[in-house]
C-alpha atoms as a PDB file:
ATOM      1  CA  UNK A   1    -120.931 -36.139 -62.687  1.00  0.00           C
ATOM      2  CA  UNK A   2    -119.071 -38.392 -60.144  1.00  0.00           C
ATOM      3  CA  UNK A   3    -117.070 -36.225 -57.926  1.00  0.00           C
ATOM      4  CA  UNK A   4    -113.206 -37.740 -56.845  1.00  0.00           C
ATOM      5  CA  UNK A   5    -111.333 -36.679 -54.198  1.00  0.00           C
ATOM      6  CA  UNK A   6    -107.873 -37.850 -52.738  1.00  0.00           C
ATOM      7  CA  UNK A   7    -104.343 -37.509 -50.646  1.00  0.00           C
ATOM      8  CA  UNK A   8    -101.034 -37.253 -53.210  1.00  0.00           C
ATOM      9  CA  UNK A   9     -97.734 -37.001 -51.034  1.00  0.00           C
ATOM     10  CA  UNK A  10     -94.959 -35.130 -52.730  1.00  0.00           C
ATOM     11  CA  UNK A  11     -91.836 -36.815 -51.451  1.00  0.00           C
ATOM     12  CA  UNK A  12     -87.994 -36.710 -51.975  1.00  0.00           C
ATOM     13  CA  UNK A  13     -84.746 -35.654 -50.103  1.00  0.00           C
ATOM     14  CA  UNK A  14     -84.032 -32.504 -49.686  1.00  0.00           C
ATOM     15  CA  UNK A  15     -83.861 -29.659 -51.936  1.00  0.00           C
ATOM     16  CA  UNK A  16     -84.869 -31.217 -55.192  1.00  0.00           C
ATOM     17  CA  UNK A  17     -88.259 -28.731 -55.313  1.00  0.00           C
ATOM     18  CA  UNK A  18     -91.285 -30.414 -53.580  1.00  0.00           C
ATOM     19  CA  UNK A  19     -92.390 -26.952 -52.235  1.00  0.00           C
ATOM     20  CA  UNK A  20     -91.836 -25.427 -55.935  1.00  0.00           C
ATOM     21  CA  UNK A  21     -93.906 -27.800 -57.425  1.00  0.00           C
ATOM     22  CA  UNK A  22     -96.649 -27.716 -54.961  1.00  0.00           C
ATOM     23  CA  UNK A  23     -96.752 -23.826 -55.436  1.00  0.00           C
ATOM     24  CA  UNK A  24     -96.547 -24.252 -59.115  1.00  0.00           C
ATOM     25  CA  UNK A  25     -99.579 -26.798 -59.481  1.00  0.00           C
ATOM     26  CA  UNK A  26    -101.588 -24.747 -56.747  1.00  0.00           C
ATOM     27  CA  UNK A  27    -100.620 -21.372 -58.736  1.00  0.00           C
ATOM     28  CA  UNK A  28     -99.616 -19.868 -55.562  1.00  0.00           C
ATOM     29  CA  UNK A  29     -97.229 -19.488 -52.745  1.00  0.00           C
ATOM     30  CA  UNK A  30     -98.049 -21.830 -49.802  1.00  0.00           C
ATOM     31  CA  UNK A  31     -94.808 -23.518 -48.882  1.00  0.00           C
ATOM     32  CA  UNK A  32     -92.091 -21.283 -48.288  1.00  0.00           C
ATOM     33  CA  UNK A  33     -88.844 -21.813 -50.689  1.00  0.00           C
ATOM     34  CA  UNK A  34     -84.939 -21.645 -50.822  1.00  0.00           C
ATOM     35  CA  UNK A  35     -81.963 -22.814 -52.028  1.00  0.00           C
ATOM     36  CA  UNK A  36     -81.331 -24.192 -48.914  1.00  0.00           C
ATOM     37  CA  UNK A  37     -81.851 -28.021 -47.954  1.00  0.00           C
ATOM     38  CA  UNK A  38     -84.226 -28.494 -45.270  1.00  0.00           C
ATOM     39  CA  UNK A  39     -86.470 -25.134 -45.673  1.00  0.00           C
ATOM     40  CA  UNK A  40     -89.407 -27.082 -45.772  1.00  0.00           C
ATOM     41  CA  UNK A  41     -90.048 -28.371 -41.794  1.00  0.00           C
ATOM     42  CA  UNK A  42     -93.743 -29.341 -41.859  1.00  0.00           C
ATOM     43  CA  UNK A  43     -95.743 -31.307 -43.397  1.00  0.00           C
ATOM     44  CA  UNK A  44     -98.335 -28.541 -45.875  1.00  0.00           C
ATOM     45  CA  UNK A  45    -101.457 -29.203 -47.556  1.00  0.00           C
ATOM     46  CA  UNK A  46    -102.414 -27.534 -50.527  1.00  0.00           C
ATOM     47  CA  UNK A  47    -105.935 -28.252 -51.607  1.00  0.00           C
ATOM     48  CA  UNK A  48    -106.477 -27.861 -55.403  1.00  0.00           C
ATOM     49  CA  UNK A  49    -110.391 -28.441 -57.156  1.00  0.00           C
ATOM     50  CA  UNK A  50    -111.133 -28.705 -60.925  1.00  0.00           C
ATOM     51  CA  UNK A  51    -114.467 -29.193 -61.648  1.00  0.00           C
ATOM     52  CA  UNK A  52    -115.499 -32.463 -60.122  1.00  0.00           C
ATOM     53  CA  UNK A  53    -111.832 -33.494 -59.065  1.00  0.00           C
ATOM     54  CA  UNK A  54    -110.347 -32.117 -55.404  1.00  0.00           C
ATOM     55  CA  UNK A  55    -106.510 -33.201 -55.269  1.00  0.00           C
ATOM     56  CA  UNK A  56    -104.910 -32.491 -51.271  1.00  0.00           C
ATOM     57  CA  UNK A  57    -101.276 -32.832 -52.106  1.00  0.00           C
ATOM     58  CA  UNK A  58     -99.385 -32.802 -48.752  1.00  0.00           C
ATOM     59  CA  UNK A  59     -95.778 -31.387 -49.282  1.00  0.00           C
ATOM     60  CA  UNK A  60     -93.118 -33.151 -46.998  1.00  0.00           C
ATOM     61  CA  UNK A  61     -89.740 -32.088 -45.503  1.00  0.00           C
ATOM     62  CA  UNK A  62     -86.548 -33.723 -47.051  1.00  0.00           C
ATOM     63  CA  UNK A  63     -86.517 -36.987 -46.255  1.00  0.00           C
ATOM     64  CA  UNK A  64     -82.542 -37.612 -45.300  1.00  0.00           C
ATOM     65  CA  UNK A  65     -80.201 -40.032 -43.845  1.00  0.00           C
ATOM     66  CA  UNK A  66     -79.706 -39.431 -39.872  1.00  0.00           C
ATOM     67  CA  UNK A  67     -75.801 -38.841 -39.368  1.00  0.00           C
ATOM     68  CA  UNK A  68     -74.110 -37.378 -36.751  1.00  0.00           C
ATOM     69  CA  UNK A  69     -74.674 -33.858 -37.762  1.00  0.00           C
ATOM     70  CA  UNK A  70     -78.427 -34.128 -38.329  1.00  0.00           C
ATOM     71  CA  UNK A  71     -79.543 -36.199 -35.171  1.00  0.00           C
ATOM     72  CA  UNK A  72     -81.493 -33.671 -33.781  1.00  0.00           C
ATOM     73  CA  UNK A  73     -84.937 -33.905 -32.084  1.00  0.00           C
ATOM     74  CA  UNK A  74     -85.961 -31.298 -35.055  1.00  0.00           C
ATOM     75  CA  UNK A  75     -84.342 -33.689 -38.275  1.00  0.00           C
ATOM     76  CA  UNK A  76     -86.322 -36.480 -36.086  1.00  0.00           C
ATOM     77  CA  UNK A  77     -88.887 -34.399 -36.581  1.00  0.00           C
ATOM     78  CA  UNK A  78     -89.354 -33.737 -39.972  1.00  0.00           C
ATOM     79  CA  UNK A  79     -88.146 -37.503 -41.295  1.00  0.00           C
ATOM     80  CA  UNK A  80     -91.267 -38.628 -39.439  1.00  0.00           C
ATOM     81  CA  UNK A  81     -93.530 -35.914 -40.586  1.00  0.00           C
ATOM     82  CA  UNK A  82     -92.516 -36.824 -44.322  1.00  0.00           C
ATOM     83  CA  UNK A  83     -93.109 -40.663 -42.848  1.00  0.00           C
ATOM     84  CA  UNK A  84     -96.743 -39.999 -41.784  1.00  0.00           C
ATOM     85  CA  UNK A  85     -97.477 -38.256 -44.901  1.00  0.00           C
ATOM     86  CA  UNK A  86     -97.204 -41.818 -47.020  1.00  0.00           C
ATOM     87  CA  UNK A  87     -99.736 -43.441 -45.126  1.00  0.00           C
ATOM     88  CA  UNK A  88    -103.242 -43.636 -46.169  1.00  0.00           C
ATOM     89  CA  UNK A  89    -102.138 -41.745 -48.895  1.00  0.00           C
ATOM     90  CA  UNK A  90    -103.913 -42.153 -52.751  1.00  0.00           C
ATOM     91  CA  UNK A  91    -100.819 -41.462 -54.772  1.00  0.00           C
ATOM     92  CA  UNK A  92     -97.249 -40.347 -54.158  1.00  0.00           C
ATOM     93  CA  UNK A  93     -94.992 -38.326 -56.582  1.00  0.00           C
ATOM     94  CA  UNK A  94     -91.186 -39.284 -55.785  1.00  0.00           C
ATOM     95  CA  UNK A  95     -89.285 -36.195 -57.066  1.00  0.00           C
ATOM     96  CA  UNK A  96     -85.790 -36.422 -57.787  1.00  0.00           C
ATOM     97  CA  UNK A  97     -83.250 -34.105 -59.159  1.00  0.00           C
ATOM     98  CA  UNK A  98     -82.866 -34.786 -63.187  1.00  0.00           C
ATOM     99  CA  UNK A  99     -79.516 -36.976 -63.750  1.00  0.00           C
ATOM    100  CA  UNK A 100     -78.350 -37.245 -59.795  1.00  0.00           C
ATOM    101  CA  UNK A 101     -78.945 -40.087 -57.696  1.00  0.00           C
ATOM    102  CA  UNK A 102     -77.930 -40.162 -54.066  1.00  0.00           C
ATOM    103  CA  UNK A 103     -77.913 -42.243 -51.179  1.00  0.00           C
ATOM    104  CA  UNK A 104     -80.555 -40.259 -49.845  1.00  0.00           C
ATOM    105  CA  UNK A 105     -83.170 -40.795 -52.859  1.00  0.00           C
ATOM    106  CA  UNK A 106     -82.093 -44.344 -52.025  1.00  0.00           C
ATOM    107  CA  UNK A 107     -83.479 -44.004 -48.280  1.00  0.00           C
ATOM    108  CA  UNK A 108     -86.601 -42.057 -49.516  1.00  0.00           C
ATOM    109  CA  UNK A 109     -87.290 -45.356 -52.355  1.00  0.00           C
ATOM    110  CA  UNK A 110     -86.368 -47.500 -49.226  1.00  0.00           C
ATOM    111  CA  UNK A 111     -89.473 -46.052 -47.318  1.00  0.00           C
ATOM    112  CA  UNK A 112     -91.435 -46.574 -50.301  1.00  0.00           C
ATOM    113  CA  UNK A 113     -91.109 -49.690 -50.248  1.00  0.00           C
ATOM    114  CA  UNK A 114     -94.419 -51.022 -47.912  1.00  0.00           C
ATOM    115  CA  UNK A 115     -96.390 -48.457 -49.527  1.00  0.00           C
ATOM    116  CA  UNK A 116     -99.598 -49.482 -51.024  1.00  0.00           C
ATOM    117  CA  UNK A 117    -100.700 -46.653 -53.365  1.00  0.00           C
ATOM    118  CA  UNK A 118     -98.758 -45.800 -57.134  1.00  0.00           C
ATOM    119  CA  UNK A 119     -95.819 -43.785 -57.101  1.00  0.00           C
ATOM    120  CA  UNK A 120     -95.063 -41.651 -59.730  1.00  0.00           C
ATOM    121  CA  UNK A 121     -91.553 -40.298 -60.202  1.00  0.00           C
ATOM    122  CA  UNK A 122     -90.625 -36.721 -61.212  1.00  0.00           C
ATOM    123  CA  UNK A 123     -87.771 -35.642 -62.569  1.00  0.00           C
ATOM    124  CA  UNK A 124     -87.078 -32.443 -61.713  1.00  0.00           C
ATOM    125  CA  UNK A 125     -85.248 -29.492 -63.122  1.00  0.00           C
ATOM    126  CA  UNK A 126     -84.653 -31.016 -67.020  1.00  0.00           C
ATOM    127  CA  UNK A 127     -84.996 -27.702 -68.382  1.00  0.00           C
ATOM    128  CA  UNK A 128     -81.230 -27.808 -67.004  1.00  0.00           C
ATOM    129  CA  UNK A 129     -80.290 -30.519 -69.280  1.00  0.00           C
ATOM    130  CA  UNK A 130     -77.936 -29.476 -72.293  1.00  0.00           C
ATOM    131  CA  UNK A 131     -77.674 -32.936 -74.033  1.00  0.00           C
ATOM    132  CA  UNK A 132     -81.538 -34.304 -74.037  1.00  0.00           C
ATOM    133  CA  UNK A 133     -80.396 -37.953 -75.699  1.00  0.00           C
ATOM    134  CA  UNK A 134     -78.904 -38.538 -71.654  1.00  0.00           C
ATOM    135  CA  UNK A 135     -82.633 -38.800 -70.655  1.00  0.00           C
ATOM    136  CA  UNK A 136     -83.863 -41.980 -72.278  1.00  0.00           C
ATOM    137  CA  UNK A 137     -80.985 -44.525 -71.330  1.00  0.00           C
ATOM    138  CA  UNK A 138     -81.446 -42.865 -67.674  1.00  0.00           C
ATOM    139  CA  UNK A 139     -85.032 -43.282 -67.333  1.00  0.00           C
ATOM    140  CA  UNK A 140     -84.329 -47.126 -68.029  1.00  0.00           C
ATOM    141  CA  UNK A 141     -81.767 -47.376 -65.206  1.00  0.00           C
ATOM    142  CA  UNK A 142     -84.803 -45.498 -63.051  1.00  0.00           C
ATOM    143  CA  UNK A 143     -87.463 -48.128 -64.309  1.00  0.00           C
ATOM    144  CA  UNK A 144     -85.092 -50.751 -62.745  1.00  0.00           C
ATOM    145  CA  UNK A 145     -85.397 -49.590 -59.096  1.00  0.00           C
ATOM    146  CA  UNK A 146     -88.882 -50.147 -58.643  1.00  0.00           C
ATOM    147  CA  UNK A 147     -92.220 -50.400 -60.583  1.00  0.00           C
ATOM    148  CA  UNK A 148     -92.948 -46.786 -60.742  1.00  0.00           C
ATOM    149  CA  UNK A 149     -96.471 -46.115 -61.990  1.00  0.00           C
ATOM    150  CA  UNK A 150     -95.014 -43.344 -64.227  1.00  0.00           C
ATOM    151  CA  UNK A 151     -91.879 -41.528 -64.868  1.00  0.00           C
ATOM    152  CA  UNK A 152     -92.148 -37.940 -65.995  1.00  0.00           C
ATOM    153  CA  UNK A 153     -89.273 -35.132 -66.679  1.00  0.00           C
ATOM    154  CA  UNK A 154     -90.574 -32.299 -65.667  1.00  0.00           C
ATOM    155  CA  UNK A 155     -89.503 -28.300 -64.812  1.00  0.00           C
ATOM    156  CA  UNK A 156     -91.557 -27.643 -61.588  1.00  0.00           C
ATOM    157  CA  UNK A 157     -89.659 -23.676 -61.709  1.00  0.00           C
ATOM    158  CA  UNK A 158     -91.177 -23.315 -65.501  1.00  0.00           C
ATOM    159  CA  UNK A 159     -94.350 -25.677 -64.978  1.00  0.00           C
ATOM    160  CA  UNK A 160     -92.895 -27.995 -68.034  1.00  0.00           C
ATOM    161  CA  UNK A 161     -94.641 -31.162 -68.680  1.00  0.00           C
ATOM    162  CA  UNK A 162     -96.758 -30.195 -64.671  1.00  0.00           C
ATOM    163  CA  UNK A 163     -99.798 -30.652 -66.217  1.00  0.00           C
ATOM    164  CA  UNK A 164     -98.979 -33.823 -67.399  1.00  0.00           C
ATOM    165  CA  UNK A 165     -98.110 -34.922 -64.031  1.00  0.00           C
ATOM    166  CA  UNK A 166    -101.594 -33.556 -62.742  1.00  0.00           C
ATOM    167  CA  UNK A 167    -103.009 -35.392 -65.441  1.00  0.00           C
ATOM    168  CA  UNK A 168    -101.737 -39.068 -64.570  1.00  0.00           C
ATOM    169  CA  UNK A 169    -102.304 -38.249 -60.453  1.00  0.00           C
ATOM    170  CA  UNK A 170    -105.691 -37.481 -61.174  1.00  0.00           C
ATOM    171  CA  UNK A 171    -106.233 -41.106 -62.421  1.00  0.00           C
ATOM    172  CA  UNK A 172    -105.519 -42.552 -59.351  1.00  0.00           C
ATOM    173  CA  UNK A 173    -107.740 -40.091 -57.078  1.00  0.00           C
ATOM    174  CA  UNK A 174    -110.979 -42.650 -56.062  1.00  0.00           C
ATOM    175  CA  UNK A 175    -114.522 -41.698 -56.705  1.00  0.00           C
ATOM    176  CA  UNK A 176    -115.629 -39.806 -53.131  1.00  0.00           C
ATOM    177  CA  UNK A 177    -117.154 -36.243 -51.906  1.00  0.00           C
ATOM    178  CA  UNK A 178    -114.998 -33.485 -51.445  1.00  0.00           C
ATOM    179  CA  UNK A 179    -112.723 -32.683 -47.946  1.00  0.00           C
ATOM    180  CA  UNK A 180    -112.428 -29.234 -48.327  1.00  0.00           C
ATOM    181  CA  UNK A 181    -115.008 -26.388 -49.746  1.00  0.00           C
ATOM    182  CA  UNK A 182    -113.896 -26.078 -53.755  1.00  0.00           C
ATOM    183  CA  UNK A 183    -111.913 -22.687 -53.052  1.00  0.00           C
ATOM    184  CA  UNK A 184    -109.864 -23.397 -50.435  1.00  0.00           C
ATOM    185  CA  UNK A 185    -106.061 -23.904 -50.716  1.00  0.00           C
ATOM    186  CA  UNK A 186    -104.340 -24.889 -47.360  1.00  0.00           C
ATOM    187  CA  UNK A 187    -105.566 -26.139 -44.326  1.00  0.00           C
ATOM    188  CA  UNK A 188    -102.906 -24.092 -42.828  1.00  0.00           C
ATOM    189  CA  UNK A 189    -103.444 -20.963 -40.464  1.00  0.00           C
ATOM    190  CA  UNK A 190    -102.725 -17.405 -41.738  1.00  0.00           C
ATOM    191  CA  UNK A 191    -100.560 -17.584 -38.686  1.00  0.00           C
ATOM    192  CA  UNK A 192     -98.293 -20.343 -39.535  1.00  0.00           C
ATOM    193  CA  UNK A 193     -98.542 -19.205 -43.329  1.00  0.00           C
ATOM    194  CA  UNK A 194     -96.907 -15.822 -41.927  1.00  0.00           C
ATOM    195  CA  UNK A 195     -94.697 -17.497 -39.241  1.00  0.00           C
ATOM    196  CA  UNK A 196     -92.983 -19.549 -42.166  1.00  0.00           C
ATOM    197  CA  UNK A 197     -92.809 -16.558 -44.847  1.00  0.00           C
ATOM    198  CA  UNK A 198     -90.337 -15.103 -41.801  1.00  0.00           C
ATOM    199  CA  UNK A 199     -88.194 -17.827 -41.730  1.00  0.00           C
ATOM    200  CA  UNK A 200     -88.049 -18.092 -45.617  1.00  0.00           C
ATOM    201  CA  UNK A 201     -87.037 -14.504 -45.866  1.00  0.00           C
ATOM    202  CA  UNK A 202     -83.910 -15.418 -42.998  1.00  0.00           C
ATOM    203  CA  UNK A 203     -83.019 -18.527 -45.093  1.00  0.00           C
ATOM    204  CA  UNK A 204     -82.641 -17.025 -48.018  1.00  0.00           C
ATOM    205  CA  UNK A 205     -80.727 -14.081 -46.873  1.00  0.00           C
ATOM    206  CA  UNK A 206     -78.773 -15.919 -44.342  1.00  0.00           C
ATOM    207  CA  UNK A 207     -78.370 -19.845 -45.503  1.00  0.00           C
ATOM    208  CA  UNK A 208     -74.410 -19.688 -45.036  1.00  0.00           C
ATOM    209  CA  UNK A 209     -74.348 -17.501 -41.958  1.00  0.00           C
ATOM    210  CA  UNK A 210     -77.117 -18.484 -40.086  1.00  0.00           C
ATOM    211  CA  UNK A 211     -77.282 -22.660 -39.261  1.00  0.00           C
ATOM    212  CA  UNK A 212     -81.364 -24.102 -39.227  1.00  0.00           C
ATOM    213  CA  UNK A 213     -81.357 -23.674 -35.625  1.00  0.00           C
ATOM    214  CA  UNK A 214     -83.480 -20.674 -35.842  1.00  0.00           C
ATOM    215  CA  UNK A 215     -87.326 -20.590 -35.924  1.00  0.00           C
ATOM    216  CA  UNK A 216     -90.232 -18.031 -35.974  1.00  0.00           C
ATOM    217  CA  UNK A 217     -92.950 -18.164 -33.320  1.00  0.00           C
ATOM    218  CA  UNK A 218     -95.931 -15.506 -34.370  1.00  0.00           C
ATOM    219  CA  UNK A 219     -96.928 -13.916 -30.375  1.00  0.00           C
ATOM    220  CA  UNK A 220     -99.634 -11.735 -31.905  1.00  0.00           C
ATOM    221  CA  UNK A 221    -101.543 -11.586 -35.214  1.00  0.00           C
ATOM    222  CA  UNK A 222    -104.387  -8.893 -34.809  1.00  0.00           C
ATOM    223  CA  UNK A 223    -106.420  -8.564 -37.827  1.00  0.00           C
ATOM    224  CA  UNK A 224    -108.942  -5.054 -37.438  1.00  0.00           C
ATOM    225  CA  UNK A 225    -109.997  -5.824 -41.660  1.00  0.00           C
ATOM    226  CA  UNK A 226    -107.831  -3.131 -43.442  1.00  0.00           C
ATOM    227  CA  UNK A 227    -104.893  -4.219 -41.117  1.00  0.00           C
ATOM    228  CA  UNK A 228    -102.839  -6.718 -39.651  1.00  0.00           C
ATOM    229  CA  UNK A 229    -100.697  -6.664 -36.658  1.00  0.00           C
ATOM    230  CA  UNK A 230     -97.915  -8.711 -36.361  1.00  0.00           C
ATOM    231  CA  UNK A 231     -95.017  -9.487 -33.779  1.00  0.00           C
ATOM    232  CA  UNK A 232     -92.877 -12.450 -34.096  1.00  0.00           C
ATOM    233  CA  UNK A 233     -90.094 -13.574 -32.585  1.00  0.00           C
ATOM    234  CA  UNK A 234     -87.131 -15.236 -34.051  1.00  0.00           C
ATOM    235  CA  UNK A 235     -85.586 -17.770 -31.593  1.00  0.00           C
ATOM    236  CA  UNK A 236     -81.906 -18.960 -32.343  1.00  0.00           C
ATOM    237  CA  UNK A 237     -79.727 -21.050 -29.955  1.00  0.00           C
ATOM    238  CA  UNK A 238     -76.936 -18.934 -29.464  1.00  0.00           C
ATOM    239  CA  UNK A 239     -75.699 -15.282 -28.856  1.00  0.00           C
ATOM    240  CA  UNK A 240     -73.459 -15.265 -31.967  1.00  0.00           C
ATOM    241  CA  UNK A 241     -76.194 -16.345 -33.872  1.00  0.00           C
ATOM    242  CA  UNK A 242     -78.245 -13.171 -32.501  1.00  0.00           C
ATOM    243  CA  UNK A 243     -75.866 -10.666 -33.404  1.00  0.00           C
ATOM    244  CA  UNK A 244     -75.800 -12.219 -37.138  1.00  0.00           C
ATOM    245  CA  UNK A 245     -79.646 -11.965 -37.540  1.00  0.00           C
ATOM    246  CA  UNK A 246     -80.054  -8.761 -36.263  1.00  0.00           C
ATOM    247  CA  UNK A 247     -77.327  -7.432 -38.476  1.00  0.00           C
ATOM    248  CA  UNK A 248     -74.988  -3.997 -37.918  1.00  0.00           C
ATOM    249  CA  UNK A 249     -77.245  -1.180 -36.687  1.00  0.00           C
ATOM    250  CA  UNK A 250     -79.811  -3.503 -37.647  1.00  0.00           C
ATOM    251  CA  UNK A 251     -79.908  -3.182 -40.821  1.00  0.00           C
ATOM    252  CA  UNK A 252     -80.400  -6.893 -41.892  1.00  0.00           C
ATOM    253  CA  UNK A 253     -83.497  -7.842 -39.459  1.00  0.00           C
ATOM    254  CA  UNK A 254     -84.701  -4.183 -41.090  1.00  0.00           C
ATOM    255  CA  UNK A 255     -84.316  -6.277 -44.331  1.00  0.00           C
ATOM    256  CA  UNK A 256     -85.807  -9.548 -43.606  1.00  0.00           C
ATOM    257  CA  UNK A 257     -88.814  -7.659 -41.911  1.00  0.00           C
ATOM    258  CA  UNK A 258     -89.396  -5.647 -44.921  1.00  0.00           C
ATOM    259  CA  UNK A 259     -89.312  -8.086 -47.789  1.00  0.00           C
ATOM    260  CA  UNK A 260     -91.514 -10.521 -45.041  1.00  0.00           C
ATOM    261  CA  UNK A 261     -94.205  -7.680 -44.657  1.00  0.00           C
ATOM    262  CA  UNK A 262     -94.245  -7.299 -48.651  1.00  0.00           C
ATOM    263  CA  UNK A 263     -95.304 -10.861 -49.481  1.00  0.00           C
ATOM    264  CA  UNK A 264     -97.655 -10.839 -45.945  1.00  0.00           C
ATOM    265  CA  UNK A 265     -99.351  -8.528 -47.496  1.00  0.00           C
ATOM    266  CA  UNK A 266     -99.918  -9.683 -51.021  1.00  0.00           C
ATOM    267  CA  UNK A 267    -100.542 -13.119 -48.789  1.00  0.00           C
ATOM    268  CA  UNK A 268    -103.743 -11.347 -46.408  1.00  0.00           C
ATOM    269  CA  UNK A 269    -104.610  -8.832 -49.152  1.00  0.00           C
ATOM    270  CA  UNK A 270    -104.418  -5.867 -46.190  1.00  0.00           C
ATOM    271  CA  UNK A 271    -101.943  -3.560 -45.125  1.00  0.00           C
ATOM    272  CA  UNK A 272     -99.393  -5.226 -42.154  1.00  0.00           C
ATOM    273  CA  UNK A 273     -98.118  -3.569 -38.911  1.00  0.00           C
ATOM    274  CA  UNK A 274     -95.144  -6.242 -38.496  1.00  0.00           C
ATOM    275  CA  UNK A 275     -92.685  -6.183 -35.570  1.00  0.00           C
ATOM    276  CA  UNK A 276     -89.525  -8.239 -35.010  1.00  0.00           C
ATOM    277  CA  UNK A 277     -87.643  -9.636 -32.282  1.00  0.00           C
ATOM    278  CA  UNK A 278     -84.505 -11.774 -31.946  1.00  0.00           C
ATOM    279  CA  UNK A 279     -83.899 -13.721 -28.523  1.00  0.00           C
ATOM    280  CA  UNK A 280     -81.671 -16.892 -27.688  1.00  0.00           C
ATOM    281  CA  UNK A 281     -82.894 -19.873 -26.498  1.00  0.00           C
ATOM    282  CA  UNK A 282     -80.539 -22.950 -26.197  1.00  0.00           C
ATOM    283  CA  UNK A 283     -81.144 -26.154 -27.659  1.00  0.00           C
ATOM    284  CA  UNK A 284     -84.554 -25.601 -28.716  1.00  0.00           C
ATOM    285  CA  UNK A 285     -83.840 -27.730 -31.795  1.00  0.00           C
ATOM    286  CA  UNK A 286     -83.297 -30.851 -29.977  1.00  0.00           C
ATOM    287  CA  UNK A 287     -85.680 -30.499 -27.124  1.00  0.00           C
ATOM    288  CA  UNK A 288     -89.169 -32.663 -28.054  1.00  0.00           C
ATOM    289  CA  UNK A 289     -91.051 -30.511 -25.425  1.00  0.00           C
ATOM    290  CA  UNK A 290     -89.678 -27.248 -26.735  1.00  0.00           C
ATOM    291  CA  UNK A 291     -90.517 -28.430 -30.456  1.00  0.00           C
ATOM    292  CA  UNK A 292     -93.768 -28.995 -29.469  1.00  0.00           C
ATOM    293  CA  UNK A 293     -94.574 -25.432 -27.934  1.00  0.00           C
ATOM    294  CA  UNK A 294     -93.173 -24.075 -30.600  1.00  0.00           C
ATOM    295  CA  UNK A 295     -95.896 -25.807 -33.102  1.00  0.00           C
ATOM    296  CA  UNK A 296     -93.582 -28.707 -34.400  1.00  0.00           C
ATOM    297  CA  UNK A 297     -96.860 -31.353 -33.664  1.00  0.00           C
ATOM    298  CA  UNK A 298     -97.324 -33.711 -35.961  1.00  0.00           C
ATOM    299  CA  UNK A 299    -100.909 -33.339 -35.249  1.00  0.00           C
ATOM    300  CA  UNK A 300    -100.878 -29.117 -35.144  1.00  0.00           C
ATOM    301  CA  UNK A 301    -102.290 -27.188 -37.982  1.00  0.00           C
END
């Protein structure tokens, strides 16, 4: 049989589920999730093989407008890592959120507009919907915007109507060898895999309190078979922001460690030895040089 292989960049602003839908179609956890715009600041491949067909979908940050408040080196950062992501690229999925259109979707169909390969758009979230008759009128307004190579409602939380969108990507995947051995999953590090399960666990715990200047660098990851050793550090920019992470008596960096070690774990199959640490360093978010020693590399993996 004639083996296909080929790139699909899952695209959208932020929040709308690119990272959910990624894990759901992989059927497992590789890019880290919250309720929080922005969690996703890399761009993550997850490598999935059926048979004689290898799909590499690359998940993206949220593509978003630059304003005042997000003109950092780090939102520079991830707008061109989605960016890169299009090129060369065999198919795209566009995911939106159900009924809502923003300016933003309008700046991610705006970089859409030089690319070369089909773009399917996702809706996601319908299983939200009450009234179901809203969909059809809406996705004729959507068929307006651009010539959209498909345009499925789907539920990337409850996998509705996913295979269906795996089905219609897969036509578009050329005939070509494999890129990856047919049981791999990410081309990601266990270290950056563990680095970014960290940060997830401080996002979700402390979206309100906490603002995204805060990052996880891993300083060791010691693997002896049966166990893993850990330390990583958790930089934010400011004092204030210390004191908030690490919590009264502690207690809440004691939280976000535990529930991180839990899914490392279930992640490296092994038992894990993980230490925390909290220290301030200013205006790492907008420094290119510090972004780059911290792993935020276009080219890093």
């Amino acid at each position: 049989m004639t083996q296909r292989c080929g790139f699909v960049a899952i695209v959208g602003r932020p929040n709308v589920g690119k990272s959910t839908l990624m894990n759901r179609i992989l059927g497992q956890k590789i890019s880290i999730t919250s309720r929080r715009p922005q969690t996703t600041r890399h761009q993550v491949t997850g490598i999935k093989t059926e048979g004689e067909t290898q799909f590499i979908y690359v998940d993206t940050p949220g593509i978003h407008r630059q304003t005042k408040d997000r003109n950092k080196a780090i939102n520079r950062f991830m707008n061109q890592a989605a960016t890169q992501a299009l090129r060369d690229v065999d198919c795209v999925v566009f995911l939106i959120d159900r009924m809502r259109w923003t300016r933003e979707d309008d700046v991610v169909l705006d970089k859409l507009t030089h690319v070369q390969a089909p773009v399917v758009l996702a809706l996601n979230k319908v299983d939200w919907l009450e009234d179901k008759t809203e969909l059809l009128p809406w996705l004729e307004q959507l068929q307006k915007k651009r010539e959209f190579a498909a345009i499925l409602p789907i539920s990337a939380k409850h996998g509705t109507n996913v295979p269906e969108l795996e089905a219609e990507i897969a036509k578009y995947l050329p005939e070509g060898v494999h890129h990856f051995p047919d049981d791999q999953i990410t081309d990601r590090s266990q270290r950056f895999l563990v680095a970014e399960l960290v940060r997830e666990k401080v996002m979700r715990q402390l979206g309100d309190e906490l603002p995204y200047q805060m990052t996880v660098e891993i300083e060791e990851f010691r693997d002896e078979g049966r166990i893993v050793h850990i330390s990583a550090l958790m930089l934010v920019e400011r004092p204030g922001q210390k004191k908030i992470l690490i919590g009264e008596k502690g207690d809440r960096i004691k939280k976000v460690g535990r529930e991180a070690r839990l899914e490392m774990e279930k992640a490296l199959d092994a038992k894990v030895m993980l230490n925390l640490w909290v220290k301030v360093k200013r205006g790492w978010s907008d420094d290119e040089r510090a972004l780059k020693s911290l792993g935020y590399d276009h080219d890093k993996r």
